[in-house]
Protein backbone atom coordinates (compact mmCIF):
# COMPACT_ATOMS: atom_id res chain seq x y z
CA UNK A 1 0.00 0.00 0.00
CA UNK A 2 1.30 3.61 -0.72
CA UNK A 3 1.76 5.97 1.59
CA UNK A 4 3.34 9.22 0.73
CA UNK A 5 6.58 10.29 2.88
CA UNK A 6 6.02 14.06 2.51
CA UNK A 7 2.75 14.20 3.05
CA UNK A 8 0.82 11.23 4.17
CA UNK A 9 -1.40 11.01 1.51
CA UNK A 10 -2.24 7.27 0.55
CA UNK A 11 -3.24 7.83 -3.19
CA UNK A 12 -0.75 7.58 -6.33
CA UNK A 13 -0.75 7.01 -10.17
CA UNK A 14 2.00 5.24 -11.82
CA UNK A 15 3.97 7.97 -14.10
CA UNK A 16 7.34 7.88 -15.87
CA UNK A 17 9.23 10.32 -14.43
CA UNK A 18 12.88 12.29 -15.25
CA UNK A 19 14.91 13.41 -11.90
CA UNK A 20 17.88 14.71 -11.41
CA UNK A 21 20.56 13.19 -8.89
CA UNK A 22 23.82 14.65 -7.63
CA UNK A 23 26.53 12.56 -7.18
CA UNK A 24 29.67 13.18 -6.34
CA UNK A 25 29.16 16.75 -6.46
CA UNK A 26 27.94 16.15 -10.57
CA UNK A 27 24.18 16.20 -11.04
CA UNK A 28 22.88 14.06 -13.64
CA UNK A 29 19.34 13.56 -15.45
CA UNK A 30 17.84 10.07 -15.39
CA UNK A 31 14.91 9.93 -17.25
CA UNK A 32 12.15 7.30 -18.12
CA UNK A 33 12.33 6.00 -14.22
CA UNK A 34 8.91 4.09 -13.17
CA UNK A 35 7.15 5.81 -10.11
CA UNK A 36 4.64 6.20 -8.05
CA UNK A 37 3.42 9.78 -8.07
CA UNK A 38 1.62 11.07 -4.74
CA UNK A 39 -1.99 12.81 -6.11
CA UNK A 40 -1.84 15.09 -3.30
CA UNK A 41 1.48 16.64 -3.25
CA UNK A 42 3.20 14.98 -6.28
CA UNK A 43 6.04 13.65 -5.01
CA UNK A 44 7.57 10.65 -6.72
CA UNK A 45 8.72 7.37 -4.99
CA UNK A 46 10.71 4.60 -6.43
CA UNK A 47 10.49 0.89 -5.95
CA UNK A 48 13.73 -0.65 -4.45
CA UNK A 49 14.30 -2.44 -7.46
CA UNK A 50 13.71 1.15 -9.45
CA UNK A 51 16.23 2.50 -6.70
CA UNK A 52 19.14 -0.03 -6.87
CA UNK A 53 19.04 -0.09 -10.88
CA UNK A 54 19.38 4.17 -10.89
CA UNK A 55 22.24 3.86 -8.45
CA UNK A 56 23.68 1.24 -10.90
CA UNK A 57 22.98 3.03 -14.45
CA UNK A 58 24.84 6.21 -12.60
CA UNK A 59 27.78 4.61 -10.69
CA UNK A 60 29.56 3.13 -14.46
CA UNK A 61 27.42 0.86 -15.69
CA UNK A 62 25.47 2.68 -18.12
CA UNK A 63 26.77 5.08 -20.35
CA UNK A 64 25.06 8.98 -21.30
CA UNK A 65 22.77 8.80 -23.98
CA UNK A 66 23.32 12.82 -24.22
CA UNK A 67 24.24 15.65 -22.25
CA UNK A 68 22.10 18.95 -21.72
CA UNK A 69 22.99 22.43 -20.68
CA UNK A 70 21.41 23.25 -17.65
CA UNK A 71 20.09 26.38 -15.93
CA UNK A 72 21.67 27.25 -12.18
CA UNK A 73 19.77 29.45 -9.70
CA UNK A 74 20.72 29.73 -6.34
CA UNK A 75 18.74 31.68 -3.59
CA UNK A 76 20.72 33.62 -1.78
């Protein structure tokens, strides 16, 4: 059963989402990632075996299929 870990809510569709991950100081866009998608507050959660296969694509054992510029803001 869902239940959302920002806000409690217990509903969710299943979207394909894109997020962006730092690591090692580098952010990188995964995109195409199966989620659940909280329909109160629309925050997306992964399944573990979602989880451990992003932590594997971006720690060398996929490769880029492109690189895009990317807009920094920073609130100061």
């Amino acid at each position: 059963m869902f239940k959302c870990h920002v806000c409690g809510a217990t509903a969710a569709r299943e979207e394909i989402v894109s997020e962006v991950f730092t690591i090692g100081g580098r952010r990188v866009l995964v995109e195409h990632i199966p989620a659940q998608v909280c329909e109160r507050c629309g925050e997306a959660t992964f399944s573990r075996a979602t989880t451990e296969k992003v932590r594997r694509l971006v720690h060398g054992e996929g490769r880029p299929v492109g690189t895009v510029p990317m807009d920094v803001y920073e609130m100061a």
